[in-house]
Protein backbone atom coordinates (compact mmCIF):
# COMPACT_ATOMS: atom_id res chain seq x y z
CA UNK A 1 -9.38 18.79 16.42
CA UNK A 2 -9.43 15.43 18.08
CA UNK A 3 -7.36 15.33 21.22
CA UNK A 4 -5.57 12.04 22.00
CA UNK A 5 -5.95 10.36 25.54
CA UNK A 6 -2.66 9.20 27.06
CA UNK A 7 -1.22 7.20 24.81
CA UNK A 8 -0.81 3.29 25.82
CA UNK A 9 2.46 0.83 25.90
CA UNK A 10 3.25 0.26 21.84
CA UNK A 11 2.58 -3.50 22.08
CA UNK A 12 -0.64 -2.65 23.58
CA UNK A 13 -2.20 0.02 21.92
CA UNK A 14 -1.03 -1.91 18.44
CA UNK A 15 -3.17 -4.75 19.60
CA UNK A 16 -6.05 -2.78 20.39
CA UNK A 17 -5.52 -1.28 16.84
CA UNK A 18 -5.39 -4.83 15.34
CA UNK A 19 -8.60 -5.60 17.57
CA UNK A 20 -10.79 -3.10 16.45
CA UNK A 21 -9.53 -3.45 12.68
CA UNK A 22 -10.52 -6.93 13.05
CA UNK A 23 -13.68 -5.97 13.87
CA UNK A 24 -14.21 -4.00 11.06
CA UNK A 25 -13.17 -6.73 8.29
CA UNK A 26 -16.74 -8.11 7.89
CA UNK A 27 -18.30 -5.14 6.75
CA UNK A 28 -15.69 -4.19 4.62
CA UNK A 29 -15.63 -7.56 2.61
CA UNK A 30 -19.35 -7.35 2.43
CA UNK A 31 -18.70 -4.16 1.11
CA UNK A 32 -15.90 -5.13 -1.41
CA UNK A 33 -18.17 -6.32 -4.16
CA UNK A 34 -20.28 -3.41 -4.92
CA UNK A 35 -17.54 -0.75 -4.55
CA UNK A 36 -15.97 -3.11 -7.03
CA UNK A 37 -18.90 -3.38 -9.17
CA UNK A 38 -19.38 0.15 -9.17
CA UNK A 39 -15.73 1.36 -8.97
CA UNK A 40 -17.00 3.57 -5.66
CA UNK A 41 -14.15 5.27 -3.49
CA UNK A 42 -14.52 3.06 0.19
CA UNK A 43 -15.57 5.61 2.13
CA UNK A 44 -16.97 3.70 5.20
CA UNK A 45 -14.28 1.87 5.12
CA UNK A 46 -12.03 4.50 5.33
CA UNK A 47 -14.46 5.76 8.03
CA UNK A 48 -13.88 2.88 9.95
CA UNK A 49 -10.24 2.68 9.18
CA UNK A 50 -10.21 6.59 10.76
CA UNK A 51 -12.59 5.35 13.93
CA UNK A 52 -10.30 2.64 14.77
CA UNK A 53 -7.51 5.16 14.86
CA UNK A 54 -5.51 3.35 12.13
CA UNK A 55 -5.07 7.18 10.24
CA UNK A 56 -2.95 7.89 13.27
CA UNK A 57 -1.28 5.44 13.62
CA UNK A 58 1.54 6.06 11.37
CA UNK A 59 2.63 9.23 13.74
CA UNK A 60 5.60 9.02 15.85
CA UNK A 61 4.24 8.09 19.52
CA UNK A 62 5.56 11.74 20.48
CA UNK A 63 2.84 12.88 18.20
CA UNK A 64 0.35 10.55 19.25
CA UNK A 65 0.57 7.60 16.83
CA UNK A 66 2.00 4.28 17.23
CA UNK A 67 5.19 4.67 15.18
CA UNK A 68 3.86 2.07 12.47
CA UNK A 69 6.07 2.77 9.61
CA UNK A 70 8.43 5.67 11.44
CA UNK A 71 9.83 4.01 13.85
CA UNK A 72 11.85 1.02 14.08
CA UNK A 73 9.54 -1.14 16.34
CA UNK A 74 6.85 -0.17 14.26
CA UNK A 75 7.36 -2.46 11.51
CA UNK A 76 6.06 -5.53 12.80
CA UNK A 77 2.69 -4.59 13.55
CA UNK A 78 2.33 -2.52 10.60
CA UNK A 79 2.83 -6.07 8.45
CA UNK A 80 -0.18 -7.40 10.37
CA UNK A 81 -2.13 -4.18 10.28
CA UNK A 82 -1.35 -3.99 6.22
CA UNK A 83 -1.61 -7.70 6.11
CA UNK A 84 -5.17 -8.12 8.10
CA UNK A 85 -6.99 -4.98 5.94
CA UNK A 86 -5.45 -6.51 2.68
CA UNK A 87 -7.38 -9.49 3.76
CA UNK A 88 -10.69 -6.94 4.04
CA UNK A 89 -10.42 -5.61 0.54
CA UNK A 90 -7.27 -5.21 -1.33
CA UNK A 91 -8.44 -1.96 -2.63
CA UNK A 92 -9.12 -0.46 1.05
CA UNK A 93 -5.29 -1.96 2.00
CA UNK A 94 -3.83 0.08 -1.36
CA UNK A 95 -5.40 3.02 -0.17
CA UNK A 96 -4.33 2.85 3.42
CA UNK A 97 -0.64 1.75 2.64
CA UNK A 98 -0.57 5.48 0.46
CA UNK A 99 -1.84 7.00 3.56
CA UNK A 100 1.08 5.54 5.55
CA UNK A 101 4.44 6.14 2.91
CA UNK A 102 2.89 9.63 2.87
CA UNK A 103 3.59 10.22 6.54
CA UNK A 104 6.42 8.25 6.31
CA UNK A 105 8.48 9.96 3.91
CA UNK A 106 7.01 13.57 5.22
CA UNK A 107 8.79 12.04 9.25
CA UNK A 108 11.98 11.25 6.86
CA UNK A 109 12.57 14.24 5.55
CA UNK A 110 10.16 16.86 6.65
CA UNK A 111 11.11 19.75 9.09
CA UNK A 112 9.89 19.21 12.73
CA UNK A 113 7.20 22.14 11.71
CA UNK A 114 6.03 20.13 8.71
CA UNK A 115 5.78 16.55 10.48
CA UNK A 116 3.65 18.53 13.30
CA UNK A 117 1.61 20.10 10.44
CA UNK A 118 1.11 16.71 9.16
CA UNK A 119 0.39 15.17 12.91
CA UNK A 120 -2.70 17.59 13.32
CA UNK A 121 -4.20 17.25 9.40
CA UNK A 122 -3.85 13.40 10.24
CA UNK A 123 -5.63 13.58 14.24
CA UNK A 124 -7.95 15.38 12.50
CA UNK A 125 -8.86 12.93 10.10
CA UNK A 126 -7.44 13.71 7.20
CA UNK A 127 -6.51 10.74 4.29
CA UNK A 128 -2.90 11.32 2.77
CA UNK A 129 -1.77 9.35 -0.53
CA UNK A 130 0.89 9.42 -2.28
CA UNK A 131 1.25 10.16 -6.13
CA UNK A 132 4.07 9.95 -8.75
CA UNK A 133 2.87 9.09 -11.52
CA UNK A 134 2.15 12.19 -14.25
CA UNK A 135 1.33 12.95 -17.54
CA UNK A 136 3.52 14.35 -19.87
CA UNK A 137 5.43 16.64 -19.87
CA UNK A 138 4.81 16.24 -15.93
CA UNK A 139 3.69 18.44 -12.95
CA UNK A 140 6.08 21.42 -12.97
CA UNK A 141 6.95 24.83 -10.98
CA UNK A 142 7.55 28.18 -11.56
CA UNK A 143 9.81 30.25 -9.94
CA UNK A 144 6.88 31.84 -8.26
CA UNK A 145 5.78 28.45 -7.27
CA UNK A 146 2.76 27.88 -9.22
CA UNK A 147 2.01 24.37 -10.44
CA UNK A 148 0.99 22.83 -13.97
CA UNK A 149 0.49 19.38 -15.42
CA UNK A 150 -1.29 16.15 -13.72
CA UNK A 151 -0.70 13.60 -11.63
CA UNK A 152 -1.74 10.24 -13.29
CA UNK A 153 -3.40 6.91 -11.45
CA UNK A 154 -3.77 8.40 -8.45
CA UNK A 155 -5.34 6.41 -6.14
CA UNK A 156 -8.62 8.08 -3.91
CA UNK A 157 -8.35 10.80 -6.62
CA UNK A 158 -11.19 13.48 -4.82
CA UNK A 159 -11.09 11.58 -1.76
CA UNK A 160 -7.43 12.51 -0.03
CA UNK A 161 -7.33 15.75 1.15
CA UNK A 162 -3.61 15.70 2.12
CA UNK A 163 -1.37 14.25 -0.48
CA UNK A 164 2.65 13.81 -1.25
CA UNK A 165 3.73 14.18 -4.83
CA UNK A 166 6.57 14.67 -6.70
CA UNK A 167 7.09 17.57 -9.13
CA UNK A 168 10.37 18.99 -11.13
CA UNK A 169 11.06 15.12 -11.78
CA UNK A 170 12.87 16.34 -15.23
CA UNK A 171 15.30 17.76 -12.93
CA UNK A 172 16.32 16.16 -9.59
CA UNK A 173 12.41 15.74 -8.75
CA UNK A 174 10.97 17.25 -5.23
CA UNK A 175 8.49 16.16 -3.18
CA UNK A 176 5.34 19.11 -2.19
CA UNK A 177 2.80 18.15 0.32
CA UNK A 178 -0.83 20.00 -1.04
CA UNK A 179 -3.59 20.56 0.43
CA UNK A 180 -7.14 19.74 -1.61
CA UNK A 181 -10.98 19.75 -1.01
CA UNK A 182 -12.60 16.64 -1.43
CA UNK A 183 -13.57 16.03 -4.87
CA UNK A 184 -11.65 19.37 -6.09
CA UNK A 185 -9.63 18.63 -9.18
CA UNK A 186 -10.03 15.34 -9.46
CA UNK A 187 -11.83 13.89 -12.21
CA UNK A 188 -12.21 9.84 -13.76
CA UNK A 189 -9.17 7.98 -15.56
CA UNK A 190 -10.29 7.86 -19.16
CA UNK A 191 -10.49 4.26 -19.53
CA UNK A 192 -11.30 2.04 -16.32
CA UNK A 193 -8.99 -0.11 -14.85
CA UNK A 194 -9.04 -3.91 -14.84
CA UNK A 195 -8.76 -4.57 -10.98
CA UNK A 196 -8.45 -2.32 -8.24
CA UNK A 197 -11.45 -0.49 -9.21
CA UNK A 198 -12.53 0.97 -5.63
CA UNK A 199 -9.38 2.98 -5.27
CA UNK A 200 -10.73 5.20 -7.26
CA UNK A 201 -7.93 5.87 -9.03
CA UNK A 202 -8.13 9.47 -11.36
CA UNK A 203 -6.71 12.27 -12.47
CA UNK A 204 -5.78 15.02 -10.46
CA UNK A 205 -5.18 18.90 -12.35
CA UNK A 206 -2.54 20.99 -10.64
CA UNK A 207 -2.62 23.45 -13.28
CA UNK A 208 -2.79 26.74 -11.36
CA UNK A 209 -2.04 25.03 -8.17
CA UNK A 210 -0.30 28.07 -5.44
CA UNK A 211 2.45 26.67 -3.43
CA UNK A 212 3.98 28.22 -0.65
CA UNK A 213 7.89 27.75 0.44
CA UNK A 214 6.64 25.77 3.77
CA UNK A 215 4.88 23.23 1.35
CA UNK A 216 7.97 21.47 -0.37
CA UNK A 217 9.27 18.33 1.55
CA UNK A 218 13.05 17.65 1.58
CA UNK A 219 15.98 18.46 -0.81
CA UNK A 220 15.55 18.09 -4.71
CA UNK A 221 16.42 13.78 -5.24
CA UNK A 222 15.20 12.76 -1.86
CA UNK A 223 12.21 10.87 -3.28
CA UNK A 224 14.26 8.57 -4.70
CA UNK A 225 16.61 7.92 -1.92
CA UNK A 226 17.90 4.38 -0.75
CA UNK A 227 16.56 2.81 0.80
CA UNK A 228 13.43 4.20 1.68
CA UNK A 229 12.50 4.29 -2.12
CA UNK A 230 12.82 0.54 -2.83
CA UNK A 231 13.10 -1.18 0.52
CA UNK A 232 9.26 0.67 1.49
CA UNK A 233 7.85 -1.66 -1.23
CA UNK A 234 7.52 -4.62 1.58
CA UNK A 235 4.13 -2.47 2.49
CA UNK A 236 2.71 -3.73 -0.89
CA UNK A 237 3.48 -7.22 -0.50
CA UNK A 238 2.18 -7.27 3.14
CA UNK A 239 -1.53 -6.33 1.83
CA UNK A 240 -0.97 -8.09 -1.25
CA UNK A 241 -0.51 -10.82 1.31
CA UNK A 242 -3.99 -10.17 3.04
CA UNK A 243 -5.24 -10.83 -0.31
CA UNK A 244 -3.86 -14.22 -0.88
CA UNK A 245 -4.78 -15.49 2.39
CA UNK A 246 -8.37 -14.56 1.71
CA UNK A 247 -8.05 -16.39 -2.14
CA UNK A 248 -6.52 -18.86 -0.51
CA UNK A 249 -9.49 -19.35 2.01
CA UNK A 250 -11.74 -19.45 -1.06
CA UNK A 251 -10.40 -22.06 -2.85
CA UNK A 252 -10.61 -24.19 0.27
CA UNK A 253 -14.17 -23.22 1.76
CA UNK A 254 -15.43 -23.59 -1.97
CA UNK A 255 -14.37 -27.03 -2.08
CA UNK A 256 -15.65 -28.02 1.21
CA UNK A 257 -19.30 -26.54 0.03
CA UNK A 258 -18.74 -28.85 -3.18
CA UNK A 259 -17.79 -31.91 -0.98
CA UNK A 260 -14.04 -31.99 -3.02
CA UNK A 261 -12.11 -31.17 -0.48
CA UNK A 262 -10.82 -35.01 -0.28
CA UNK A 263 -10.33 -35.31 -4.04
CA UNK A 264 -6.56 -36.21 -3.86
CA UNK A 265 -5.63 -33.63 -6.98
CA UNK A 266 -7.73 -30.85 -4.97
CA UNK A 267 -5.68 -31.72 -1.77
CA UNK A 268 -2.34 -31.86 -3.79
CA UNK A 269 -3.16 -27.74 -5.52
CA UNK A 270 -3.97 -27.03 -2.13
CA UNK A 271 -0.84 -27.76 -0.37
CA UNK A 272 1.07 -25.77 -3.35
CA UNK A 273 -1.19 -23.12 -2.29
CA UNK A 274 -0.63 -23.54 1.18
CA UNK A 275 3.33 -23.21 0.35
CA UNK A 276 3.16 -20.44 -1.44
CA UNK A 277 1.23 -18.40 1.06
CA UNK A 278 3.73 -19.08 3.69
CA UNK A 279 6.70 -18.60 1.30
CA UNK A 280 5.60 -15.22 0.34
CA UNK A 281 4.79 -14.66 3.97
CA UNK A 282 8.30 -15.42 5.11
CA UNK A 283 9.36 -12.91 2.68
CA UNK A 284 7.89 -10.12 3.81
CA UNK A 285 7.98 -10.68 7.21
CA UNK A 286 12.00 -10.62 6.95
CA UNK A 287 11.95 -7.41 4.68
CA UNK A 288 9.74 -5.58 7.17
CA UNK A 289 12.21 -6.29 10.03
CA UNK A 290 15.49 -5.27 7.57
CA UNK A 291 13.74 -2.18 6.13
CA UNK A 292 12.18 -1.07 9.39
CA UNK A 293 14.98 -1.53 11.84
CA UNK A 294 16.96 -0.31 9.12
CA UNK A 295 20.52 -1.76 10.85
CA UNK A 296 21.87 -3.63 7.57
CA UNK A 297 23.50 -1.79 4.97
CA UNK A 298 22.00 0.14 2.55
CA UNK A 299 22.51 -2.27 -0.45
CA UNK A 300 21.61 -5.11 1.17
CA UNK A 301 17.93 -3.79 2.77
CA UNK A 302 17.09 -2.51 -1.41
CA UNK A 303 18.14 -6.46 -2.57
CA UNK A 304 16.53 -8.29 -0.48
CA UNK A 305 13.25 -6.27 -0.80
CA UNK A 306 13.73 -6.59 -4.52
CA UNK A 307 13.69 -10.29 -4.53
CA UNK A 308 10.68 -10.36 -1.96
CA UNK A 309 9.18 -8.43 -4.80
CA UNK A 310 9.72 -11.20 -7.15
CA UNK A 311 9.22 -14.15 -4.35
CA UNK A 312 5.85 -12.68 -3.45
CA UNK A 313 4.75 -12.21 -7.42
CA UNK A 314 5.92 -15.56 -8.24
CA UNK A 315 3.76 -16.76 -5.26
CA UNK A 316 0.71 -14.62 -6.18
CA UNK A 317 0.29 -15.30 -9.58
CA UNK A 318 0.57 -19.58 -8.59
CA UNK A 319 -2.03 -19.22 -6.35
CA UNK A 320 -4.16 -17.44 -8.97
CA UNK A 321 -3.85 -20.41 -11.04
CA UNK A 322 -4.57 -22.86 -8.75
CA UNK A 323 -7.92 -21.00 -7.69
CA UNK A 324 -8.65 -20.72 -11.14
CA UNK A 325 -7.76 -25.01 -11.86
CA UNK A 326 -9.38 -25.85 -8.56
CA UNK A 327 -12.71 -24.09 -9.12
CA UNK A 328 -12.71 -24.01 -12.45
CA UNK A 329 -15.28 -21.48 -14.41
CA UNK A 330 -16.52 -20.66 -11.50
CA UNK A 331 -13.67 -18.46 -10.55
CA UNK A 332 -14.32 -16.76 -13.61
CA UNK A 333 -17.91 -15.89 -12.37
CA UNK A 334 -17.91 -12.28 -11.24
CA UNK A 335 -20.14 -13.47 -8.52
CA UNK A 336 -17.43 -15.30 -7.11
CA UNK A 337 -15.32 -13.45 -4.78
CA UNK A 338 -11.96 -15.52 -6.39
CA UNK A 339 -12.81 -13.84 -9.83
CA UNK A 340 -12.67 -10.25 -7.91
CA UNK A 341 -9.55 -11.22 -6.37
CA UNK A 342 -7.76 -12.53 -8.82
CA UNK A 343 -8.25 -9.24 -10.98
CA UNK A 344 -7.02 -7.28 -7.53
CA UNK A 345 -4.17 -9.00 -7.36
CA UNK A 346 -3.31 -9.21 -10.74
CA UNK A 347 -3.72 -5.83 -11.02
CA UNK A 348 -1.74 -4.66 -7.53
CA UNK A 349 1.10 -6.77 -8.52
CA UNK A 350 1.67 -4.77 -12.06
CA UNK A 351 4.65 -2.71 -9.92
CA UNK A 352 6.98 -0.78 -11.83
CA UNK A 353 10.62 -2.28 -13.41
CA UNK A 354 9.98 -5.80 -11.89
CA UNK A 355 12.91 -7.13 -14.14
CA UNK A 356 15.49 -4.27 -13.16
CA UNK A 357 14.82 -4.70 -9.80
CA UNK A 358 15.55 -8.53 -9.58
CA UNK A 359 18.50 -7.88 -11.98
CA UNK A 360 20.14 -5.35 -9.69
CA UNK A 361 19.87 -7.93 -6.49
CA UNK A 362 20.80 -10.92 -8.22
CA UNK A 363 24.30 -9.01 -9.40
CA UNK A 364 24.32 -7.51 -5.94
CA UNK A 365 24.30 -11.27 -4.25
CA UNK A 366 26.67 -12.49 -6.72
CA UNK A 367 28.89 -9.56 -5.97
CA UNK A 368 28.86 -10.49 -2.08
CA UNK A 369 29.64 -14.60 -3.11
CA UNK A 370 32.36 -13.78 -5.13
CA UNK A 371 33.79 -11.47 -2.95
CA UNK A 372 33.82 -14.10 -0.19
């Protein structure tokens, strides 16, 4: 096991974190397009990612870690940790962002024996993710605990080796932390996916699968519990944020090699993308500090979140088309990093019940102006 030196100050060890994560972003964007290309699990990115101590850094700092995503101070350099590797490769942020709701919900709800069981598996290097989604008729137990069924799109499918997933979901649902080997029941989606390719996304068989009592996370319905189930969704946007800052640097530094960065039409989609970028960054930034610091109620945290959701589409999918209007075919090219990106983000922003989850804030603002 790795042992931890005496941890730092928070503020400082974060920005040592950020530092040596920065460091890292070259390689993994000259990375990006092969693993894309290829639809290869990042592995030295991870690898860097664990180097850098970013796998820790989700712990609580009793544990070790930095508190990034457990702890209320945490959430502000987690949105620049999720934002800067989003900027690397969205694919890499996806991954990582798994990694850290994993430990998060296992600190929420986990017994002090499981969150130290999770502590050492992550000091020793270990990726978590996090997977829900299942094929009919779902991943099941017995009453001796035995598993069948499949978990569905799950991202780094053969790759984590400590992962949080929900089973019993035709009932109240409970979440089981398992163990796995890499590669070890994993196998390909049948059809590829459109974007996102280097998550690695696949199939995973629990048919067989042994639990034991000390492996199940939480009471039955805690999954799904307000407002860590909705409000946690302002990880997503922060690395779907990375993303758009790198488009967004693309469409620029493309028109500066073409000499149209004066063209008064370029300069006019450019400032739209410029005020996008900064709207959807406002967004998140406020939903990290509301979910995080968790001091609002309930309600309030989930519908605000919910609308960042739609702020931060709304603002993804305009930059899109400008890069595609500003560059023209070329961002079609899948030479071009904009064509890779846009296919990312088109793809990371496909998040489930979109429409009920702006319905249910708009009627809970309304409620709060009427009842003024």
């Amino acid at each position: 096991m790795n042992k931890i030196a005496t941890p730092l100050p928070q503020d400082v060890a974060a920005g040592a974190l950020l530092d040596a994560v920065r460091a890292a972003l070259p390689a993994m964007r000259a990375h990006a397009p092969a693993l894309d290309r290829t639809a290869t699990f990042p592995a030295d990115d991870i690898d860097a990612l664990r180097q850098a101590g970013a796998l820790i850094a989700p712990l609580p700092q009793r544990l070790g870690g930095l508190g990034l995503g457990t702890e209320p101070r945490g959430g502000p350099p987690l949105c620049d940790l999720l934002r800067m590797i989003g900027t690397g490769n969205l694919a890499v942020g996806r991954l990582f962002e798994g990694h850290v709701n994993a430990i998060a919900l296992i600190c929420r709800y986990g017994t002090d024996q499981q969150i130290d069981a999770a502590a050492r598996d992550a000091i020793d290097g270990h990726l978590f993710g996090i997977w829900n989604a299942e094929a009919p008729p779902g991943v099941r137990s017995a009453d001796d605990g035995t598993l069948s069924g499949q978990k569905i799109h799950c991202s780094g499918a053969g790759a984590v080796t400590r992962a949080l997933i929900t089973a019993d979901q035709h009932e109240e649902g409970r979440m089981l932390a398992i163990a796995l080997a890499p590669a070890a029941r994993a196998r390909p989606m049948p059809h590829g996916m459109h974007g996102m390719r280097a998550t690695a996304s696949g199939v995973i068989d629990l048919e067989g699968y042994i639990t034991q009592p000390t492996d199940w996370i939480g009471a039955p319905g805690d999954y799904m519990r307000e407002p860590a189930f909705s409000a946690g969704a302002w990880r997503t946007l922060a690395v779907i944020l990375g993303g758009l800052d790198t488009l967004v640097n693309e469409i620029a530094t493309q028109l500066r090699r073409r000499r149209r960065e004066d063209n008064p039409y370029q300069r006019a989609r450019l400032a739209q993308a410029f005020i996008a970028q900064e709207t959807a960054s406002l967004w998140i930034k406020k939903a990290a500090l509301l979910t995080e610091e968790a001091t609002d109620p309930t309600e309030d945290i989930v519908a605000y979140v919910n609308l960042a959701r739609g702020a931060v589409e709304t603002a993804a999918f305009d930059i899109i088309q400008i890069a595609q209007r500003s560059l023209g075919i070329a961002a079609m090219l899948e030479s071009n990093p904009a064509e890779r990106l846009a296919r990312d983000l088109t793809t990371y922003l496909r998040q489930p019940a979109m429409d009920e989850a702006l319905e249910e804030a708009a009627g809970h603002f309304v409620g709060l102006v009427e009842s003024k």
